[in-house]
PDB file of N, CA and C in Angstrom:
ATOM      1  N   UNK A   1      92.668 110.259 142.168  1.00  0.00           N
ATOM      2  CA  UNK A   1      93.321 109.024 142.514  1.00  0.00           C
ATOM      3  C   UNK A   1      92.843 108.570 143.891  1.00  0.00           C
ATOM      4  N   UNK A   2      92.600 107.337 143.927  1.00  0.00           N
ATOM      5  CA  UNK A   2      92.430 106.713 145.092  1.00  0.00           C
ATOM      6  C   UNK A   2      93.481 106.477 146.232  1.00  0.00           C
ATOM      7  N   UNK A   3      92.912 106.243 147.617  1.00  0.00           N
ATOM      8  CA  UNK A   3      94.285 106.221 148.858  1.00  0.00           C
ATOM      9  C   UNK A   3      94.073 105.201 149.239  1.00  0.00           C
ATOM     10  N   UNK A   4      95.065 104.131 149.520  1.00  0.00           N
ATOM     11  CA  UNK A   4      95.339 102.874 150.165  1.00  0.00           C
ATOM     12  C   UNK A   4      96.113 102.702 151.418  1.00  0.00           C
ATOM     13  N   UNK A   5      96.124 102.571 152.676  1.00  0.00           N
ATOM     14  CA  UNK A   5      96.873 102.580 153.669  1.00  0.00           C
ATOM     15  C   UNK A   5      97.131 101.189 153.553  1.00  0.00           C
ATOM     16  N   UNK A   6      98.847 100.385 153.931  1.00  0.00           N
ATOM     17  CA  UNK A   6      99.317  99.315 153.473  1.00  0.00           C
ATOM     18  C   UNK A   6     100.717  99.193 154.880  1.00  0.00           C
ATOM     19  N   UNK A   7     100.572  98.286 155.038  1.00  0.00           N
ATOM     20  CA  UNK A   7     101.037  97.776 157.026  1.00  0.00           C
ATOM     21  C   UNK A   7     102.468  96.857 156.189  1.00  0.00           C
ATOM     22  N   UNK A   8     103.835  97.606 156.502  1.00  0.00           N
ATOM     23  CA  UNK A   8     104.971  96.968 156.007  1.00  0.00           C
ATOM     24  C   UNK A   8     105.489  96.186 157.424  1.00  0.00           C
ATOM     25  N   UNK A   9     106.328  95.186 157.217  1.00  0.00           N
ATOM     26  CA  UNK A   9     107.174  95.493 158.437  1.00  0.00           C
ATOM     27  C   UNK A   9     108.454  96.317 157.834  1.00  0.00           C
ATOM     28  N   UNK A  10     109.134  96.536 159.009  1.00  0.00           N
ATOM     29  CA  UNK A  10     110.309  97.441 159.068  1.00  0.00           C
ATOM     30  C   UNK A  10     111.440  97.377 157.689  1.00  0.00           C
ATOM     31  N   UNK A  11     111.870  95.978 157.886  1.00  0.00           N
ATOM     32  CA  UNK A  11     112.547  95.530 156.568  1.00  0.00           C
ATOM     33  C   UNK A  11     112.325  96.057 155.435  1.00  0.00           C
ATOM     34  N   UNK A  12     110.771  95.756 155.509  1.00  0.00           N
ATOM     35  CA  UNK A  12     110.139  96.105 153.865  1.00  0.00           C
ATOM     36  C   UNK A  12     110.434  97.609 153.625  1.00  0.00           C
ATOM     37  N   UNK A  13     110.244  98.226 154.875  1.00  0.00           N
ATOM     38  CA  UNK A  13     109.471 100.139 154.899  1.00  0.00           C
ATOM     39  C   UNK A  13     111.371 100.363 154.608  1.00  0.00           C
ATOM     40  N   UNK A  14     111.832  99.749 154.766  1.00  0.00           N
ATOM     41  CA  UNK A  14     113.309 100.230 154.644  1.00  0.00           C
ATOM     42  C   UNK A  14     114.057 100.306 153.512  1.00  0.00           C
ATOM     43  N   UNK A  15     113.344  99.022 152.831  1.00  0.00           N
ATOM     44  CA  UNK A  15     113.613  98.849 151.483  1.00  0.00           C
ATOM     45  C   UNK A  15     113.415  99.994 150.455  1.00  0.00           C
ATOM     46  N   UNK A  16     112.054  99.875 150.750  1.00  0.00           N
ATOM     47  CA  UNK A  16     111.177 100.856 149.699  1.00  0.00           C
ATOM     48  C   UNK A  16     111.795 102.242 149.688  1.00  0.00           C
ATOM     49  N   UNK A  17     111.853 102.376 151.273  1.00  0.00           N
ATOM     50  CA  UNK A  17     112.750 103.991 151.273  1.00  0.00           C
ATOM     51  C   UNK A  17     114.013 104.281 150.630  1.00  0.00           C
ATOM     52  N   UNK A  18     114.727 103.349 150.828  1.00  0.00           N
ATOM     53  CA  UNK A  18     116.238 103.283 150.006  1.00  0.00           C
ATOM     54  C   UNK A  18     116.285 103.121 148.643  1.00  0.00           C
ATOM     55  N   UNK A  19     115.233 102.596 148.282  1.00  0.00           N
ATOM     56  CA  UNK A  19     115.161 102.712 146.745  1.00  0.00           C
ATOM     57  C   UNK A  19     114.388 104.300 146.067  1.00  0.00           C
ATOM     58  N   UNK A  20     113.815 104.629 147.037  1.00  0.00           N
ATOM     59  CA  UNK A  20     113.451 106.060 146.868  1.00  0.00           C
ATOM     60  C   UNK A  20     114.843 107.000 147.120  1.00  0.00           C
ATOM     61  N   UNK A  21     115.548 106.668 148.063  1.00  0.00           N
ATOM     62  CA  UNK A  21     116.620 107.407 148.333  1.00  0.00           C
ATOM     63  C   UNK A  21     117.472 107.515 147.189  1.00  0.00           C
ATOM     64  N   UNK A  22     117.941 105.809 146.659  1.00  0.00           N
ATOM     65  CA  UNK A  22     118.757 106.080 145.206  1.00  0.00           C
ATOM     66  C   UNK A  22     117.949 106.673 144.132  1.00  0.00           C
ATOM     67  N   UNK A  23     116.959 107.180 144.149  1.00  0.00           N
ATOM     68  CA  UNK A  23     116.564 108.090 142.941  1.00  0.00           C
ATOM     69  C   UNK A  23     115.953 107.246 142.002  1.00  0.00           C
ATOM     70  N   UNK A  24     115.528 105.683 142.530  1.00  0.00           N
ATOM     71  CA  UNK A  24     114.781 104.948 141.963  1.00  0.00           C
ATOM     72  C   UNK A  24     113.791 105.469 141.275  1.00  0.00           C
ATOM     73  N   UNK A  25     112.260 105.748 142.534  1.00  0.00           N
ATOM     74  CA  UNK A  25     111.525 106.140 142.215  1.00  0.00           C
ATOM     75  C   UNK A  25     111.492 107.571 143.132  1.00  0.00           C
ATOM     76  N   UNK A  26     109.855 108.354 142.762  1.00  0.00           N
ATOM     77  CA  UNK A  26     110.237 109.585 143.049  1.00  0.00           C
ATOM     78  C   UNK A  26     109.164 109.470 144.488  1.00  0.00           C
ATOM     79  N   UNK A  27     108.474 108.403 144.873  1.00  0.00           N
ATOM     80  CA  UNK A  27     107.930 108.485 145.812  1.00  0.00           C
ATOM     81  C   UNK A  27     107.274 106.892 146.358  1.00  0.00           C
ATOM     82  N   UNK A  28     106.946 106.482 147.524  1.00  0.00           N
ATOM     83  CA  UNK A  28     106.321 105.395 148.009  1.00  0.00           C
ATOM     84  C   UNK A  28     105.168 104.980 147.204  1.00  0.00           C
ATOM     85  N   UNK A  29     104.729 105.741 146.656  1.00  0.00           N
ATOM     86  CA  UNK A  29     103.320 105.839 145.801  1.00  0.00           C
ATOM     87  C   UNK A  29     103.896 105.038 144.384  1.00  0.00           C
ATOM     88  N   UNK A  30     104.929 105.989 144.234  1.00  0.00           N
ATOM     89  CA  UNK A  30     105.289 105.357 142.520  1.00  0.00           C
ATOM     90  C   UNK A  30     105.901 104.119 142.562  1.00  0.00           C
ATOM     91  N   UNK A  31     106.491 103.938 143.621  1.00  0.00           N
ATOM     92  CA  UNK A  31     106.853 102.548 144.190  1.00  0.00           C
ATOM     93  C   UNK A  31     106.088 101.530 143.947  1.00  0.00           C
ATOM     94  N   UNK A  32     105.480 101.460 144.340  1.00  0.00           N
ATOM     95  CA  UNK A  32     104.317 100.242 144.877  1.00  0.00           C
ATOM     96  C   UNK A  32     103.683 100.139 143.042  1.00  0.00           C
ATOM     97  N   UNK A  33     103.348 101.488 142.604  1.00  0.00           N
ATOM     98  CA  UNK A  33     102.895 101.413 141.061  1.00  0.00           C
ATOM     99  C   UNK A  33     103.581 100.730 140.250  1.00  0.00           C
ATOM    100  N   UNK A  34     104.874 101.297 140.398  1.00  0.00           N
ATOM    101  CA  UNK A  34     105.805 100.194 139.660  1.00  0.00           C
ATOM    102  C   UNK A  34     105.751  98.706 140.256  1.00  0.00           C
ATOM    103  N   UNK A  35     105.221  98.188 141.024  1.00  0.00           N
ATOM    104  CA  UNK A  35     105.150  96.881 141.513  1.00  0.00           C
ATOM    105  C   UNK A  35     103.864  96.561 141.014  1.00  0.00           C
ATOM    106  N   UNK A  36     103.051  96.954 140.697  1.00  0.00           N
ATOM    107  CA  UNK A  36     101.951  96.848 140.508  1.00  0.00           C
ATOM    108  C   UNK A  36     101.732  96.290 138.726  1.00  0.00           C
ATOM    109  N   UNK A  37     102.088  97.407 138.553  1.00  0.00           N
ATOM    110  CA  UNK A  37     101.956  97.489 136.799  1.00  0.00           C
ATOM    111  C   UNK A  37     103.260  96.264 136.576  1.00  0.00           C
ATOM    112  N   UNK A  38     103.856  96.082 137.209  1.00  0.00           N
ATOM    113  CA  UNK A  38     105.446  94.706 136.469  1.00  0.00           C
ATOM    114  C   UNK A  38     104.483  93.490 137.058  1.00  0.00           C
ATOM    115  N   UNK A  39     103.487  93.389 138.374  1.00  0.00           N
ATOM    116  CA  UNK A  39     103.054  92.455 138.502  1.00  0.00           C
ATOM    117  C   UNK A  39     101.928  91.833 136.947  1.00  0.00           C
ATOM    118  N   UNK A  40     100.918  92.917 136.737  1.00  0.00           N
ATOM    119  CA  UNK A  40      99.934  92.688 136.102  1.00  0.00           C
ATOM    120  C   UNK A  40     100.180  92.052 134.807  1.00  0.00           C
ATOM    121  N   UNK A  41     101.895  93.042 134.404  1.00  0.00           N
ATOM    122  CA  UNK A  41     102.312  92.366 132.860  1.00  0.00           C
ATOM    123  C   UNK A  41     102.844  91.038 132.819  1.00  0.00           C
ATOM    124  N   UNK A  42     103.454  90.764 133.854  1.00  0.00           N
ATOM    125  CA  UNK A  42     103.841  89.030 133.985  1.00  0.00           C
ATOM    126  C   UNK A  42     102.369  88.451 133.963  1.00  0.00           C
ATOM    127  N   UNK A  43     101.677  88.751 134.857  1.00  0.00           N
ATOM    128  CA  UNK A  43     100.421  88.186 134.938  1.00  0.00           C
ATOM    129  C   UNK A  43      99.445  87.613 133.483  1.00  0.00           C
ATOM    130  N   UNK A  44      99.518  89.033 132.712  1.00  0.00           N
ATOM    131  CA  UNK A  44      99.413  88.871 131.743  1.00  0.00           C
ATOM    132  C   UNK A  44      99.853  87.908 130.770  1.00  0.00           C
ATOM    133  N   UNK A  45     101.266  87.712 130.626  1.00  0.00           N
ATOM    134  CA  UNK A  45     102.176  87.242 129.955  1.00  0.00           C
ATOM    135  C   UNK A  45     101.667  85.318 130.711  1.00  0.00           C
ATOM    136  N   UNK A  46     101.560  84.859 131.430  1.00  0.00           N
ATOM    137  CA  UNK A  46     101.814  84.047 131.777  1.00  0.00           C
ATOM    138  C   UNK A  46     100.061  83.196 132.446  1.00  0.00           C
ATOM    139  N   UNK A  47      99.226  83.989 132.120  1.00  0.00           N
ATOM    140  CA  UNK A  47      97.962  83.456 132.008  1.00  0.00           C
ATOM    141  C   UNK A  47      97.474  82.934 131.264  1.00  0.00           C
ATOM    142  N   UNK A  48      96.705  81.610 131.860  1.00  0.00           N
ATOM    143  CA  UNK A  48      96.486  80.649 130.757  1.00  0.00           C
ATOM    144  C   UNK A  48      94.732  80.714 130.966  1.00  0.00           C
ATOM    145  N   UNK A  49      93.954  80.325 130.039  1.00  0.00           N
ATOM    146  CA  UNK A  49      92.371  80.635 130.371  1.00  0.00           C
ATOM    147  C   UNK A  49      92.112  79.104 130.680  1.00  0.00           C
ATOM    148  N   UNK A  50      90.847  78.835 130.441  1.00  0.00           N
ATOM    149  CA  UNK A  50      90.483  77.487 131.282  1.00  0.00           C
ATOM    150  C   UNK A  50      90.373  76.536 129.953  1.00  0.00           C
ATOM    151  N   UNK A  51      89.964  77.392 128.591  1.00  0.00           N
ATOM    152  CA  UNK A  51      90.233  77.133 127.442  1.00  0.00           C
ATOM    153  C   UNK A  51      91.097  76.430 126.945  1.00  0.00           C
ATOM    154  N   UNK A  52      92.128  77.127 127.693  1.00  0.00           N
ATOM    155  CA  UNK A  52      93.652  76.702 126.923  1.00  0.00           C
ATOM    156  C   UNK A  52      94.039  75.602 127.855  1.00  0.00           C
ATOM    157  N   UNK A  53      93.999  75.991 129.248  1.00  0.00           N
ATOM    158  CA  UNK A  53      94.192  74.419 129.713  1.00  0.00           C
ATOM    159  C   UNK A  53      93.368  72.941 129.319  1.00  0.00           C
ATOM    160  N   UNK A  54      92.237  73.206 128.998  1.00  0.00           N
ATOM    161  CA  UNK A  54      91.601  72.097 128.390  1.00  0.00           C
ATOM    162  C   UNK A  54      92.261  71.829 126.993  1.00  0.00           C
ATOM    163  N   UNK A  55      92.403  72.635 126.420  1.00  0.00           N
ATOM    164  CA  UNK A  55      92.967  72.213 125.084  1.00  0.00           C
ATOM    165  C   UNK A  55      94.214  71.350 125.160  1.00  0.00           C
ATOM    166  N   UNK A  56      95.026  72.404 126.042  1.00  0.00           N
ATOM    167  CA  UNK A  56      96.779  71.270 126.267  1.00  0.00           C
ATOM    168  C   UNK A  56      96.585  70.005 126.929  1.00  0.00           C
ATOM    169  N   UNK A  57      95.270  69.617 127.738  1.00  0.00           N
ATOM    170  CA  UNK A  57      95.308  68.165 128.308  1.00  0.00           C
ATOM    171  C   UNK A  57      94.608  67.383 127.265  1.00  0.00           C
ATOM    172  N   UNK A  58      93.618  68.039 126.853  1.00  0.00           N
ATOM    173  CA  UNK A  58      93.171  67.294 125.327  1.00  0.00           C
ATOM    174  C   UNK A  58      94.019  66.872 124.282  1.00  0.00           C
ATOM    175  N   UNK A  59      94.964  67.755 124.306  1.00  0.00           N
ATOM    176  CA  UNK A  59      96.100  67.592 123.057  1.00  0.00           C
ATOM    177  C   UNK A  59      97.481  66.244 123.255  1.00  0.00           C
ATOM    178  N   UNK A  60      97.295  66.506 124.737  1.00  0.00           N
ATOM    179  CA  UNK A  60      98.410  65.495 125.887  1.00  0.00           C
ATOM    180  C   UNK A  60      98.151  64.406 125.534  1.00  0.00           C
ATOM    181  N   UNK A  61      96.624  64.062 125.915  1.00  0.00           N
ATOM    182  CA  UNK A  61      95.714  62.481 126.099  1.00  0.00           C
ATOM    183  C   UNK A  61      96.047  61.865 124.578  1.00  0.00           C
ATOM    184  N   UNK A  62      95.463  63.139 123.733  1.00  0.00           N
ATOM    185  CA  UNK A  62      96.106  62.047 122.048  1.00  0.00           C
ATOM    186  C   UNK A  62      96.898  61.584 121.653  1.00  0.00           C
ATOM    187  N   UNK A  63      97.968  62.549 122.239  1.00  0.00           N
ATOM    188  CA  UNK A  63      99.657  62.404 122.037  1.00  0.00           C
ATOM    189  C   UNK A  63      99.911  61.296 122.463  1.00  0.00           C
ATOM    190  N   UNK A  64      99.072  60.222 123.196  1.00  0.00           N
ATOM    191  CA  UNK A  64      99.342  58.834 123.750  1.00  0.00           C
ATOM    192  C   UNK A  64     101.258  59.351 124.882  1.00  0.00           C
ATOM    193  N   UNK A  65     101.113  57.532 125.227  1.00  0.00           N
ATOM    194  CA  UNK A  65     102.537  57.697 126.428  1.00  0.00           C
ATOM    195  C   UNK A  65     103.421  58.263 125.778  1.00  0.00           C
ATOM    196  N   UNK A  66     104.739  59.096 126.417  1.00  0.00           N
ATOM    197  CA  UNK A  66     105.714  59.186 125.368  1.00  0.00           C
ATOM    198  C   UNK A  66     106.753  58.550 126.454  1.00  0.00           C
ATOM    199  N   UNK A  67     108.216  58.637 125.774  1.00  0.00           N
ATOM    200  CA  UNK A  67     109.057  58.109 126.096  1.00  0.00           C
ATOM    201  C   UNK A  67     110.009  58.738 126.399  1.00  0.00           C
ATOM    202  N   UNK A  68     109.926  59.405 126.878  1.00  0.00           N
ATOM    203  CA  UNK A  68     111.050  60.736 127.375  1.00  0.00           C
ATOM    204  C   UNK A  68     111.064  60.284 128.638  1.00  0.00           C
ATOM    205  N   UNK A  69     112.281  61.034 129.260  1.00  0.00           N
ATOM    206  CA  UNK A  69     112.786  60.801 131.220  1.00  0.00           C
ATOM    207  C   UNK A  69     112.429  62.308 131.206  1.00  0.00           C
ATOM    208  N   UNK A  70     111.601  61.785 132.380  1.00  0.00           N
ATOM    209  CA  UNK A  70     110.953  63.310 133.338  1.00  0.00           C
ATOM    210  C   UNK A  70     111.961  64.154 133.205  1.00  0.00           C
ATOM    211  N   UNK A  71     113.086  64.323 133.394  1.00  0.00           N
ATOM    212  CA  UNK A  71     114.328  65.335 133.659  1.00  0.00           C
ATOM    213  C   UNK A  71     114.579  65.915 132.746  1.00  0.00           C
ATOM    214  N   UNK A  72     114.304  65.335 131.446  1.00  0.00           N
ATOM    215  CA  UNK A  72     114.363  66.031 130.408  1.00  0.00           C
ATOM    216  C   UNK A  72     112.861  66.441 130.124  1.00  0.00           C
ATOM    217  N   UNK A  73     111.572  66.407 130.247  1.00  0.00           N
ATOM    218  CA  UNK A  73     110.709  67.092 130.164  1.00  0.00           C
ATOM    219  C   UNK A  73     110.456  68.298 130.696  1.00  0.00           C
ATOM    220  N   UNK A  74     111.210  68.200 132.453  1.00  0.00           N
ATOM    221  CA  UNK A  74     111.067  69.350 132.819  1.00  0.00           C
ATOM    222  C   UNK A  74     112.192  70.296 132.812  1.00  0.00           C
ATOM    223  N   UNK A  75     113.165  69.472 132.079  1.00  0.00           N
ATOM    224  CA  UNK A  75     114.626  71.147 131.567  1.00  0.00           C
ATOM    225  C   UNK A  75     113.515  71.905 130.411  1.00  0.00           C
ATOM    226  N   UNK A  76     112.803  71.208 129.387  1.00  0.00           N
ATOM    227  CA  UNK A  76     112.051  72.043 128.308  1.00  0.00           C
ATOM    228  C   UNK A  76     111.271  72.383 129.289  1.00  0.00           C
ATOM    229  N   UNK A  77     110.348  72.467 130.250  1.00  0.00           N
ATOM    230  CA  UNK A  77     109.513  73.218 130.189  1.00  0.00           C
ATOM    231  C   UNK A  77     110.292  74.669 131.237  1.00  0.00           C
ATOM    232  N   UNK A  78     111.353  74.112 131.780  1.00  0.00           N
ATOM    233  CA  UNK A  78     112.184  75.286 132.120  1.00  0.00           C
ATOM    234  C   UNK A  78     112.623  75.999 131.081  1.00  0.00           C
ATOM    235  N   UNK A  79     112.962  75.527 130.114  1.00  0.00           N
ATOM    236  CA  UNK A  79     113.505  76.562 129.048  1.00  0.00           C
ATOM    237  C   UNK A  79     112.417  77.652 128.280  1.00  0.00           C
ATOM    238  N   UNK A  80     111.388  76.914 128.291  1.00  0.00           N
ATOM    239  CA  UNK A  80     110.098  77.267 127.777  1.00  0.00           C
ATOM    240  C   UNK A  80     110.255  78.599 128.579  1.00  0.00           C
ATOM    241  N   UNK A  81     109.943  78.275 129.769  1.00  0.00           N
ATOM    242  CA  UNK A  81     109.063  79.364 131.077  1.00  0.00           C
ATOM    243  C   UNK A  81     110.047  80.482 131.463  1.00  0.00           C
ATOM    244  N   UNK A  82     112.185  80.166 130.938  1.00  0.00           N
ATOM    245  CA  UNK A  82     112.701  81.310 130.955  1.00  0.00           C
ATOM    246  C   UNK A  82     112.223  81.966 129.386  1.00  0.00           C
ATOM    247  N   UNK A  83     112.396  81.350 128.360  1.00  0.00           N
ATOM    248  CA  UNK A  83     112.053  82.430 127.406  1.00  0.00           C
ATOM    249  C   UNK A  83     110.778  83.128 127.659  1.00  0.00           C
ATOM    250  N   UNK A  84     109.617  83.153 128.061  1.00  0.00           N
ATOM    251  CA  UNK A  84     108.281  83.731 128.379  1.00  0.00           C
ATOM    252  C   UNK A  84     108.303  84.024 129.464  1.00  0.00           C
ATOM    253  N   UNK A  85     109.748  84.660 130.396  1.00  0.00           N
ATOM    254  CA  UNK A  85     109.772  85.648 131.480  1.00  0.00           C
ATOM    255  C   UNK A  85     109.066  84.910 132.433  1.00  0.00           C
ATOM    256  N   UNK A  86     108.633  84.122 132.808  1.00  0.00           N
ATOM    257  CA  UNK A  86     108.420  83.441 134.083  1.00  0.00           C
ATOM    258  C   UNK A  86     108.373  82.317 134.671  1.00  0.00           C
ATOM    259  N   UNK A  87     109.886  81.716 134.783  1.00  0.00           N
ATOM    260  CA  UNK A  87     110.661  81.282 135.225  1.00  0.00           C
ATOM    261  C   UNK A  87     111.044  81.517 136.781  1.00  0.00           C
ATOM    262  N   UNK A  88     110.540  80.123 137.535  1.00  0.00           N
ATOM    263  CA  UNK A  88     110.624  80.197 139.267  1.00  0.00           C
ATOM    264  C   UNK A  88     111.442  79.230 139.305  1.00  0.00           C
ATOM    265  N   UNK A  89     112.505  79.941 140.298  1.00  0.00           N
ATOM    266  CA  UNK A  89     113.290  78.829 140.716  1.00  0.00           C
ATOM    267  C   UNK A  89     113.025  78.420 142.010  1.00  0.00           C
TER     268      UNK A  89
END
């Protein structure tokens, strides 16, 4: 396995420790892994290729104007982005 040296501030180094303390994880190492590997699977989950964005603006442009109020376009695409786990508020 490879070694990474990684510069917290205090807050952070405090965090991480206390979650090691509750028996979270079993070390700073597995820590950060588990941050790692939950990053990559959202990542996963929520990557679009350059493919697919061309396709959805291609698909947009045909769809001609529509007639919907913005507010309601963007509650669906909020609803969308909580069911597929990534959802920013």
């Amino acid at each position: 396995m490879a070694t990474m040296t990684i510069s917290l501030p205090v807050a952070m180094k405090d965090w991480v420790e206390a979650q090691i303390a509750q028996g979270e994880f079993a070390s700073t190492s597995d820590y950060v892994r588990d941050l790692i590997r939950r990053d990559r699977e959202r990542r996963s989950k929520s990557e679009l290729t350059l493919d697919d964005l061309r396709r959805i603006v291609d698909e947009s442009r045909k769809s001609g104007i529509g007639n919907r109020p913005l507010n309601e376009i963007l509650a669906e695409g909020d609803q969308i982005a909580k069911a597929r786990g990534i959802f920013r508020e």
